[in-house]
Structures are given as structure tokens and as C-alpha cells.
Protein backbone atom coordinates (compact mmCIF):
# COMPACT_ATOMS: atom_id res chain seq x y z
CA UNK A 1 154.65 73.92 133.42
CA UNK A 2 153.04 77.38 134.79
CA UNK A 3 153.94 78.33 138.44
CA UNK A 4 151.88 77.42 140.69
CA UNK A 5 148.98 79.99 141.91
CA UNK A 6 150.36 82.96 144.45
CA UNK A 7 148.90 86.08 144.16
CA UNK A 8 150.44 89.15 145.46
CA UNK A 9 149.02 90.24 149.17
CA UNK A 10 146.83 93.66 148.76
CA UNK A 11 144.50 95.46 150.79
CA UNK A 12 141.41 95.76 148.32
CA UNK A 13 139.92 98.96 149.27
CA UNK A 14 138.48 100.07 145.65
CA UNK A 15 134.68 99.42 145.07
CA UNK A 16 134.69 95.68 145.28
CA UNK A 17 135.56 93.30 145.56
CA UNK A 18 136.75 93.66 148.89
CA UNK A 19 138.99 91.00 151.03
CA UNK A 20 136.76 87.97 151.78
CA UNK A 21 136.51 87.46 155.43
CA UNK A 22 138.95 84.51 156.95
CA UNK A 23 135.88 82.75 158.30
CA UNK A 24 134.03 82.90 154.58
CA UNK A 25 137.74 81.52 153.15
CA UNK A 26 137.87 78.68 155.55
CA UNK A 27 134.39 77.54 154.53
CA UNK A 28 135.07 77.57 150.88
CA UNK A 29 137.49 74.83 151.49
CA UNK A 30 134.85 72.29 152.90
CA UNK A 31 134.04 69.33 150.58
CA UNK A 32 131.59 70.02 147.81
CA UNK A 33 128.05 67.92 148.34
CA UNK A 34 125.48 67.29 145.83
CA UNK A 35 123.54 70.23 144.88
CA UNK A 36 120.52 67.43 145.78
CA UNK A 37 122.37 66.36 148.44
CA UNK A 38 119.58 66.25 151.64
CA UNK A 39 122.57 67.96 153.56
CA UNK A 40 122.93 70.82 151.14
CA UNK A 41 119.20 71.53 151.35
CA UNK A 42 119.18 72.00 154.50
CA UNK A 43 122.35 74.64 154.03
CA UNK A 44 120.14 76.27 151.33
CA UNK A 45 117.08 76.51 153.81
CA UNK A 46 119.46 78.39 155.90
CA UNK A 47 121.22 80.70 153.70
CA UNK A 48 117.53 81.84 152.61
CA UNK A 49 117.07 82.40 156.56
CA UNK A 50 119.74 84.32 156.71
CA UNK A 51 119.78 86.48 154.09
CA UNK A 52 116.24 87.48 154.56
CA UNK A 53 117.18 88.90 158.33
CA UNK A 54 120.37 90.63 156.63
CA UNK A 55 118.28 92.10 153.78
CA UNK A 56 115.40 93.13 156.56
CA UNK A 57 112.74 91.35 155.13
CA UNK A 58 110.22 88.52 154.88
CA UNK A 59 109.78 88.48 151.57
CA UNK A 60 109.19 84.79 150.68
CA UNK A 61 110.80 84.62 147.27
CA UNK A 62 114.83 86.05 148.97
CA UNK A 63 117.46 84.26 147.17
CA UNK A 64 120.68 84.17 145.94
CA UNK A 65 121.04 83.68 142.27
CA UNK A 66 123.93 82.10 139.94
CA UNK A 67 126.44 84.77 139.04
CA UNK A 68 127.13 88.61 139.78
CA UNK A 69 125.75 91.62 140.95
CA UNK A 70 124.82 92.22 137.56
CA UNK A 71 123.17 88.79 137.09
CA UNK A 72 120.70 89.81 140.04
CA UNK A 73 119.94 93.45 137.67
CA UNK A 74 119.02 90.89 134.76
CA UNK A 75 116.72 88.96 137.20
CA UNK A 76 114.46 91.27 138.27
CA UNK A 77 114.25 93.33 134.78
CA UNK A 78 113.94 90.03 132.89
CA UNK A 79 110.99 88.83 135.43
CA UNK A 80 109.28 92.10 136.02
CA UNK A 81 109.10 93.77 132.72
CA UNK A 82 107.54 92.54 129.39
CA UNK A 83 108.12 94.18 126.12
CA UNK A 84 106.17 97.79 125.87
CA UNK A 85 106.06 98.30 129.48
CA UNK A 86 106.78 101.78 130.34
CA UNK A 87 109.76 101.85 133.34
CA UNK A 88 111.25 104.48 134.64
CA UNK A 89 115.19 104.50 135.95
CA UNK A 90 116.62 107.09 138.32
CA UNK A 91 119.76 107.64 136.40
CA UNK A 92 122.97 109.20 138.54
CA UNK A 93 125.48 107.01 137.88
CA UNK A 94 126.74 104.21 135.96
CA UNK A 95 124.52 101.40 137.25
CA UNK A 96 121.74 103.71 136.64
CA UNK A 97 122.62 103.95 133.00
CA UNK A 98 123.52 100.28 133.27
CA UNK A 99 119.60 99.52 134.36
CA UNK A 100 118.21 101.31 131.51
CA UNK A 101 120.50 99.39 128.86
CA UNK A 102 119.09 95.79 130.77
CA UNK A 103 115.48 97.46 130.68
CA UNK A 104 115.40 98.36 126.81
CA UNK A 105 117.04 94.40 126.40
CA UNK A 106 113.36 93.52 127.66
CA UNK A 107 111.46 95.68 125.29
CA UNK A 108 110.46 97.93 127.80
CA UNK A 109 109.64 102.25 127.11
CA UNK A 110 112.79 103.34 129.77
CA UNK A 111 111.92 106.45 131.05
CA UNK A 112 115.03 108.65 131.82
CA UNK A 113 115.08 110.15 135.14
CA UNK A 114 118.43 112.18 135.75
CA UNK A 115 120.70 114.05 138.12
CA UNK A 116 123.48 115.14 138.68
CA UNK A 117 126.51 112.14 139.41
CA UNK A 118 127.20 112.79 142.79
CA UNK A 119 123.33 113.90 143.55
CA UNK A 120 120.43 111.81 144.85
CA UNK A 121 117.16 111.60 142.17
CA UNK A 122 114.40 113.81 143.36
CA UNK A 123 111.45 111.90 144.92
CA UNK A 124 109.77 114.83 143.21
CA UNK A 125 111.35 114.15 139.86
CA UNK A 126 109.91 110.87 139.57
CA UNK A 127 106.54 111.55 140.76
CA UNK A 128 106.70 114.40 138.02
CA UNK A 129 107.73 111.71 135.66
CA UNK A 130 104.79 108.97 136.74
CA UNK A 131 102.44 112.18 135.97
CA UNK A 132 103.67 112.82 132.63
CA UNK A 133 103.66 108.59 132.02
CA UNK A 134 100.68 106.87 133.79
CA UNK A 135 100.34 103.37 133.29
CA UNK A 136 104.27 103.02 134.37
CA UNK A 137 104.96 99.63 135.85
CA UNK A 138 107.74 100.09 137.86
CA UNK A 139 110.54 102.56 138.93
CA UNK A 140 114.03 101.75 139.67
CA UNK A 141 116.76 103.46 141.52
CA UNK A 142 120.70 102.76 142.85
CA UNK A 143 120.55 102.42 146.57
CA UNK A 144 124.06 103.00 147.03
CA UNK A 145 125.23 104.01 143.39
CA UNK A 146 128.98 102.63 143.04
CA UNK A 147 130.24 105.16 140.75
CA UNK A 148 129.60 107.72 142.86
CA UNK A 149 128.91 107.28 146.50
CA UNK A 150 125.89 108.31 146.56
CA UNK A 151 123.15 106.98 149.19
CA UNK A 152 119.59 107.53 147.83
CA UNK A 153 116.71 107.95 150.83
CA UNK A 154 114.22 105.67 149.68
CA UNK A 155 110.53 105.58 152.16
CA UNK A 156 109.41 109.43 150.42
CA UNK A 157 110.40 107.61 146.64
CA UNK A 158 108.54 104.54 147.27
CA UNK A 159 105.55 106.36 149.01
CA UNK A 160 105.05 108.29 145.71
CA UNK A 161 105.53 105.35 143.13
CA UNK A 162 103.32 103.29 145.13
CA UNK A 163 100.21 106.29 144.92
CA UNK A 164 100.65 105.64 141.27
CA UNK A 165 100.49 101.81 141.43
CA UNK A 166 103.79 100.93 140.16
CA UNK A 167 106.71 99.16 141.65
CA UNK A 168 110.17 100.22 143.16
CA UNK A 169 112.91 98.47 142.41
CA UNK A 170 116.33 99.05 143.62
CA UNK A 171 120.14 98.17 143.15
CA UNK A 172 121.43 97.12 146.42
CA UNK A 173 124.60 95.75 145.15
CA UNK A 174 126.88 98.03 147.77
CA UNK A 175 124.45 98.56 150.45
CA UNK A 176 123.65 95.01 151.75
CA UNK A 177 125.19 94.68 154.90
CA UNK A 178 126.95 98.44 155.00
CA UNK A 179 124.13 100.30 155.22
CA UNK A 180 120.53 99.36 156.44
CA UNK A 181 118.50 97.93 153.23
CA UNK A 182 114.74 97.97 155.34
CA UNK A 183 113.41 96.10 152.20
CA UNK A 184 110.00 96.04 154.00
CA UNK A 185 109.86 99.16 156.71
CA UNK A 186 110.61 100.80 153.12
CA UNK A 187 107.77 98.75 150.91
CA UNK A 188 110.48 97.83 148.10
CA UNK A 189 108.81 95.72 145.88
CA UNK A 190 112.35 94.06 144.57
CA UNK A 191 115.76 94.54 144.46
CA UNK A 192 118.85 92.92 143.68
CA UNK A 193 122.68 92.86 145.02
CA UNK A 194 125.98 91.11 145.58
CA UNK A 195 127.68 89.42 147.84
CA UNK A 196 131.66 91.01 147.10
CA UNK A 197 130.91 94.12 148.73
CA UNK A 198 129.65 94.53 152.36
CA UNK A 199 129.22 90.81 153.04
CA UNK A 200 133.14 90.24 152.35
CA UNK A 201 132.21 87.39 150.37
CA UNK A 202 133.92 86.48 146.72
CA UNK A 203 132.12 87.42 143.74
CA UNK A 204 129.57 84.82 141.93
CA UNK A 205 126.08 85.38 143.68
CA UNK A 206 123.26 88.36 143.80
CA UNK A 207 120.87 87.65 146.82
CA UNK A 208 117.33 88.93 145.34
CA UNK A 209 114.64 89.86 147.18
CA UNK A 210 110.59 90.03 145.74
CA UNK A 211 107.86 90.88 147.62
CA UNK A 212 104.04 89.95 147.03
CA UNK A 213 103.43 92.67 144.43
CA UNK A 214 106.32 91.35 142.68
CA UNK A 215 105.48 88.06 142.65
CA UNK A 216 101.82 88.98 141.35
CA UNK A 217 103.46 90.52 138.24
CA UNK A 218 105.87 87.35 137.61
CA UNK A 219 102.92 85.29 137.83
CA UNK A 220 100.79 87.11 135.52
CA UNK A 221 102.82 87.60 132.65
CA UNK A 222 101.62 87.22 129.20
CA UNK A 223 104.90 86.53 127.99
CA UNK A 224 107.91 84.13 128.82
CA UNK A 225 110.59 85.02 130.51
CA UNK A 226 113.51 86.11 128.04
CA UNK A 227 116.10 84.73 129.96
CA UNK A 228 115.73 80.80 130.73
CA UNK A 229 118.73 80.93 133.22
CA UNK A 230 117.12 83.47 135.43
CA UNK A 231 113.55 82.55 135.21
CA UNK A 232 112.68 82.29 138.53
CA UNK A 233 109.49 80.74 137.64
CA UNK A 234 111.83 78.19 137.28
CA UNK A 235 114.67 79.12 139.76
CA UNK A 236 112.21 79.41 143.12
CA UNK A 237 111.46 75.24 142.57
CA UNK A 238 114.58 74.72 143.39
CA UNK A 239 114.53 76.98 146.39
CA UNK A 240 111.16 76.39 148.18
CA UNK A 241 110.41 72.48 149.14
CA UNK A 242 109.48 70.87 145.78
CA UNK A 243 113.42 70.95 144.92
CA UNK A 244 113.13 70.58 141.34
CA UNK A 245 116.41 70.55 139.42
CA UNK A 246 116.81 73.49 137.24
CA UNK A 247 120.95 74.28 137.38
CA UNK A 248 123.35 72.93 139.14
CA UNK A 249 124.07 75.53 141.83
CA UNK A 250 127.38 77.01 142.56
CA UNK A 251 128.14 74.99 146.25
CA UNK A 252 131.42 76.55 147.28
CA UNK A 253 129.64 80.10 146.47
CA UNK A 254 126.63 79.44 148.82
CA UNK A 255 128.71 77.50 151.57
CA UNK A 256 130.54 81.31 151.25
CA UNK A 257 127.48 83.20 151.65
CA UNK A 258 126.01 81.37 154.13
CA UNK A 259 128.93 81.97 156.18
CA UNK A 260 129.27 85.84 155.21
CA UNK A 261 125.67 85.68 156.58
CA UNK A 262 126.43 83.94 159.83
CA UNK A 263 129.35 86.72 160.64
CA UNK A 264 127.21 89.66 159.93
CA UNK A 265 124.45 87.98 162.08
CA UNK A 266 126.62 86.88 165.18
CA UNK A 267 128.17 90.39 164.86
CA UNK A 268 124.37 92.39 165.07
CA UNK A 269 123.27 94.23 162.04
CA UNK A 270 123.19 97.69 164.34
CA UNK A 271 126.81 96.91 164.90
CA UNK A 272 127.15 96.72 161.48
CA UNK A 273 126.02 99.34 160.34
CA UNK A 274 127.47 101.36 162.72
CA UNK A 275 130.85 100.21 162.45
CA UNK A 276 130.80 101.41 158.87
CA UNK A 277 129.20 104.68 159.88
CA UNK A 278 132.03 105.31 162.39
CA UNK A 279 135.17 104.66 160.23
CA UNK A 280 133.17 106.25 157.06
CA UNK A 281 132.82 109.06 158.51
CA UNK A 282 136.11 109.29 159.99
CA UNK A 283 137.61 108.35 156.26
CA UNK A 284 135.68 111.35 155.38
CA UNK A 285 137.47 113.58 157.99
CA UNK A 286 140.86 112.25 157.17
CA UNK A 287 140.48 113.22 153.75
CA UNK A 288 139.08 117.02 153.88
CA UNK A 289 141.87 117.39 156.62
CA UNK A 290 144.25 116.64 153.91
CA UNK A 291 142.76 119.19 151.83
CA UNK A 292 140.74 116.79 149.46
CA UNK A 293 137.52 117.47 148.27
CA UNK A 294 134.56 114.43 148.24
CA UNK A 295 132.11 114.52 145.54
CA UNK A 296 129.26 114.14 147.30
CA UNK A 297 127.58 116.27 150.21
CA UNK A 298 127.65 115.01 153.75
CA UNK A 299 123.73 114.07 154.02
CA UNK A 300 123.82 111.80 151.34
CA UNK A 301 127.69 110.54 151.64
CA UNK A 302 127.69 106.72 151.72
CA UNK A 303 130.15 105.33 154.40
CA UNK A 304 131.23 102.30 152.88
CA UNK A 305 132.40 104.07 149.03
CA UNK A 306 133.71 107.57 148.84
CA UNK A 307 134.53 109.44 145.98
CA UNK A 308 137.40 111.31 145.91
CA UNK A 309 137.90 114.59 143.90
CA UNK A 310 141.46 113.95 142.44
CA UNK A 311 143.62 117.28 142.92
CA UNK A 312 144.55 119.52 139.98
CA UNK A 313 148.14 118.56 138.34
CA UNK A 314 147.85 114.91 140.43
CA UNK A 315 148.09 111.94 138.29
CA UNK A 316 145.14 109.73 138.44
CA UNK A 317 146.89 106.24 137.58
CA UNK A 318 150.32 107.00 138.65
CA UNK A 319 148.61 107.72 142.12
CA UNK A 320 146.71 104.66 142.25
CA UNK A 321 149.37 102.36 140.81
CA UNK A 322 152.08 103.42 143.37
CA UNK A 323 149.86 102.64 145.88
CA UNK A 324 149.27 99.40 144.64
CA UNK A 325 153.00 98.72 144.09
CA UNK A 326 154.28 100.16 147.31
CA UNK A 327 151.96 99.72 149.84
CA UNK A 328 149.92 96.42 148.49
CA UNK A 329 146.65 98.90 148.51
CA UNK A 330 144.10 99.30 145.60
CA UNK A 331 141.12 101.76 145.44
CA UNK A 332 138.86 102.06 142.44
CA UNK A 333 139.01 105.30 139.56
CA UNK A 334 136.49 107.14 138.42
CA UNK A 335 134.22 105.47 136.06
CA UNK A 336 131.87 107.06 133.02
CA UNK A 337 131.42 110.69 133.26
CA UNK A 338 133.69 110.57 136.40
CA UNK A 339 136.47 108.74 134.47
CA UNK A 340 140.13 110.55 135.64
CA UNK A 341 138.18 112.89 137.95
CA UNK A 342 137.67 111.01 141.15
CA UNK A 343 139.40 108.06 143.16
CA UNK A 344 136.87 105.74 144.82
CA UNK A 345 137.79 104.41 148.15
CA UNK A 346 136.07 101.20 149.66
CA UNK A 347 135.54 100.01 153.30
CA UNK A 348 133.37 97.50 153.40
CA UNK A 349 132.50 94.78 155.28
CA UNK A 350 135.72 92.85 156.64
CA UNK A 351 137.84 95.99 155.77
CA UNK A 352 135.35 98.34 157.61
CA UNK A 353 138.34 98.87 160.28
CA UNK A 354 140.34 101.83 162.02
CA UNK A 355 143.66 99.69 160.96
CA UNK A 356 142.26 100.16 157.07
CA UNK A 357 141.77 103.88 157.52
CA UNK A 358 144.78 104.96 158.96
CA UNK A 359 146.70 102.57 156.51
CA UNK A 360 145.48 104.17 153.62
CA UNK A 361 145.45 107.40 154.87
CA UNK A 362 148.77 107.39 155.85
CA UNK A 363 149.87 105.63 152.48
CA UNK A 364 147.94 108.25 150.22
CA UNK A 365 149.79 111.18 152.13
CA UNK A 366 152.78 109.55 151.15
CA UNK A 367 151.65 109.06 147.59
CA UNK A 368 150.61 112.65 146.84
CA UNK A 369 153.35 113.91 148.18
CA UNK A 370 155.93 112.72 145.92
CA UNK A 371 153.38 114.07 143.15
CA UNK A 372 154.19 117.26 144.39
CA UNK A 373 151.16 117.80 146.61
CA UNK A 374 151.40 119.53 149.69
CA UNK A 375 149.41 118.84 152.96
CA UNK A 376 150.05 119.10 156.19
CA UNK A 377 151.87 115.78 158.05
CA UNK A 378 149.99 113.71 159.93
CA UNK A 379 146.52 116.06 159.51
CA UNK A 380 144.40 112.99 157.79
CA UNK A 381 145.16 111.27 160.39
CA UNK A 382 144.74 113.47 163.72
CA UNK A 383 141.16 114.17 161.95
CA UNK A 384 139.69 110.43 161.77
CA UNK A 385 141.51 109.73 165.35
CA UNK A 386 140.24 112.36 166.99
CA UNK A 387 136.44 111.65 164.81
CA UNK A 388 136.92 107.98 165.88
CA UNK A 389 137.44 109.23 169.38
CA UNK A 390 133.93 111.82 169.07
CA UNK A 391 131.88 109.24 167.90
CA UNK A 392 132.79 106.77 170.97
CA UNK A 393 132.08 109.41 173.74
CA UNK A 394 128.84 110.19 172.23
């Protein structure tokens, strides 16, 4: 006979997941209906309600589908591109290489557009790269790229892929609810996410968004879908009102992200996003204060991941797994090209708190100072107090 389920307390403050909120806990307990249950549709009506006001949109066809972040990547490349379509990826990060890999799965020409990790893609790279490939179908980009921290403006990009006549698509996966998305102040034609980031909800959905273009491209393919599971010719019957059975849904996962919704709602979405901005940026201070570099410059810093450049002579694990073993506290490592080079530090959603910063500040001075590296006491922390303390007077 195992022992029975108890998992050490942490503070999960790498790049997701991060800790589910109490509220989103509590619900997962409730009793499991039918997913045909009249009861449940009605839930399902307003989870779709809600995650179109947290997504900023009114895109019809907003859903959450079955499965991960990376499930809602497969869904729009699998309904949006048909083999020997020409798309082009922003690549500047892992998830951008990720997209091309799920793009050449579906047959299509990928088109490599690439900077720097720890730079934004060019709007003028791409339109360059629509010049050099007309006919392109659609262009995709990271949002908020988890590997690096890197928050990519988006009106100027989709201005310029819409004067060609193809579609923007974007990963969205750590921006929902940390950052604003604008899906339609921006004219994003689809993108994809997750809901163990910002929305402090477990892993297991990706809320997807289409808008009209989209949907006139899924409509007017001239092949099937590749994927049966994520066909949302399929899928959307069992979202809109004909309620056609086509899998069973996951019901603890949306009674969670309905309620992630509901917090994020009652709390404002300005609130939000500000309350992110505010101990983000006074992360950011704590850090430099402490003599640490971040990878990525201020304009284009996200405020709910930063990347941290890891000191010369400082151990990357041993860092990170004292911190998990002392203080409870995990944050993320580098990953791909940044592998061993940078630490990755999370606030998001629930954890987006002055408590969270000045825990882990405190605990990584500690840290780095029995690997030998010098700072001066107490200086991360002065900085994001006294930044906290700025940014309420203003």
C-alpha cells in the first residue's frame, strides 16, 4: 500500500504552472455533472462568456479546448493550414521554434522569421518576408514568448500581414490575463493559450479564440482536418446550441476555468493588468539592485516572466534546487539556446503579489550568497519597496 497523496508546500514561481487560486481549488471539488447535463450547458455558455471578455474579444468561435497550451498550438495550425500552404513563424524563442515543428506536421512551406532570443521580431522583418513569399496564408508570432520574456507589440505586425491578405496568429499561452491580449482592438485573426499561467488555473485546457477570417478559412478547406480530436468543425457543435456529442469534456477542468474567469472578472481586467505591471516591474528593480542582469530590455520586458542572466561562477541547478529545498520556492531554467544561461522567474496571476516578491527576493540573496556571490544586504529589496511605493504615488 503507497502513502497516501501529500505533496510538499512550494511557492511555484517558475514559468508555469503557477499556484491555482483557492477559489479555482474549491470549485474543482464540486460534484462532476454530465457533460450533457442541461446544468453543465449552461456552465459552458458561461465560461465562453467569460473568456471572451478576458481574452478582449467577440469572436464567436472563443473556446477552451481538451488539453494544454500546446493542444491549443495544434488547433489552430491543424485548422488553419493545409498541406503546401506557405506560413510564416516569428521565431525568438522556443515556442517559436515549437510553432514551426506543428506547422511542417501540417504540410505547410514554414517560413523562418528570426531574432535574436531575448529580442522582439521586426514588424519590418516580416513584411520583408510576405514580399519575398506572396501568396502566404498566415503569420504567427509568441505574444509573450516563455523562454524568454519577451513581450512582442502586435497592432504595427498585424497592420502589415493584413495589407498582404494573410492571417496573424499568435501564442498567448503566458499573456492571457497578465498582460492585455486586445484580440480585436489588435485584428488577430486566432490565437491560442492556457489556462496554468495568468489565470492561476491547473493545467489541462487552451482557451482559443477565431475570428471571422479564420473561420472563412476553416470552412473552406479542401482538405480534412488532420487531427480528428481538434477538429473544431467538429468541436464548435458541441459549444454553440446544437450540442452535439463529440468528446466527453474534461468537467472538473472547465468548472476550474470558469471560476479562474469569474476572479479575474470580479477583480477588473485594468486591475489586472496593472497589478502585474506594478510588482513586475518592481521584481525587475529588485534584481538589477542586486547586481543581476535581465535578458531582455525594459520596453519589451514582460512583467509576469523574467529572465534572469545567471552570474559568472554561480551554479545554475545548485541555485535553483536550494531554493526549492530551503525555502519551498521554484523558478524555471533556461531552456534551448538559453539552457544554463538564465533563471526564469514567474508572477503570475494568484502569485502576482508584493509578499511573492520580497519572498523570493529575499530567498535568492540568501542563495547566491552562500555561492560566493556578493551583493549588497537588503538592496533587492529597498529597490522594489521603494518602486512599489513610486508606482502608488503616481
Amino acid at each position: 500500500m503507497t502513502n497516501e497523496l501529500n505533496p510538499s508546500k512550494r511557492l511555484l514561481m517558475g514559468p508555469g504552472p503557477s499556484d491555482v487560486h483557492p477559489r479555482v481549488l474549491r470549485a474543482m471539488t464540486t460534484p462532476l455533472l454530465g457533460h450533457l447535463d442541461p446544468e453543465f450547458l449552461t456552465l459552458m455558455n458561461e465560461t465562453k462568456d467569460l473568456l471572451k471578455v478576458v481574452y478582449q474579444t467577440e469572436n464567436k468561435l472563443t473556446i477552451p479546448m481538451s488539453g494544454t497550451g500546446s493542444a491549443g498550438m495544434e488547433t489552430v495550425f491543424v485548422n488553419l493550414v493545409e498541406p503546401g500552404d506557405k506560413v510564416i513563424v516569428g521565431v525568438n524563442g522556443l515556442f517559436g521554434e515549437r510553432m514551426v515543428d506543428v506547422a511542417e506536421r501540417c504540410g505547410a512551406e514554414v517560413i523562418q522569421v528570426t531574432a535574436p532570443w531575448g529580442e522582439i521580431i521586426e514588424p519590418a522583418s516580416i513584411e520583408e518576408a510576405l514580399l519575398q513569399n506572396p501568396g502566404t496564408k498566415l503569420v504567427a508570432v509568441v505574444h509573450a514568448e516563455t523562454s524568454t520574456g519577451v513581450m512582442q507589440p502586435l497592432k504595427e505586425l498585424s497592420d502589415i500581414v493584413h495589407k498582404h491578405d494573410a492571417l496573424i496568429v499568435c501564442d498567448m499561452v503566458t499573456a492571457i490575463g497578465g498582460i492585455p491580449t486586445e484580440i480585436d482592438k489588435n485584428e488577430i485573426d486566432a490565437a491560442y493559450s492556457g489556462t496554468q499561467k495568468c489565470l492561476s488555473a491547473p493545467p489541462g485546457l487552451a482557451p482559443v479564440t477565431f475570428n471571422d477570417r479564420a473561420l472563412k478559412v476553416i470552412f473552406n478547406r479542401k482538405t480534412k482536418v488532420q487531427s480528428w480530436y481538434l477538429d473544431l468543425s467538429m468541436i464548435q457543435n458541441y459549444w454553440n446550441d446544437e450540442r452535439f456529442y463529440h468528446h466527453t469534456a474534461p468537467i472538473t477542468n472547465v468548472y476550474s476555468l470558469r471560476e479562474a474567469l469569474r476572479v479575474i472578472v470580479e477583480e477588473g481586467l485594468e486591475n489586472v493588468f496593472a497589478r502585474h505591471k506594478q510588482y513586475g516591474v518592481a521584481l525587475h528593480a529588485g534584481l538589477e539592485a542586486m547586481g543581476l542582469k535581465l535578458l531582455v530590455k525594459k520596453e519589451h520586458r514582460l512583467f509576469q516572466l523574467t529572465s534572469v542572466l545567471i552570474p559568472e561562477g554561480i551554479d545554475d541547478v545548485a541555485v535553483r534546487k536550494q531554493l526549492l529545498s530551503k525555502y519551498g520556492l521554484e523558478i524555471g531554467g533556461g531552456l534551448g539556446a538559453l539552457k544554463g544561461k538564465v533563471w526564469r522567474v514567474g508572477l503570475m496571476g494568484y502569485n502576482a503579489t508584493q509578499t511573492n516578491v520580497t519572498q523570493f527576493l529575499a530567498a535568492l540573496e540568501d542563495v547566491l550568497r552562500e555561492q560566493g556571490y556578493e551583493s549588497e544586504p537588503g538592496a533587492g529589496l529597498r529597490a522594489a519597496n521603494n518602486t512599489i511605493k513610486e508606482q502608488v504615488t503616481v
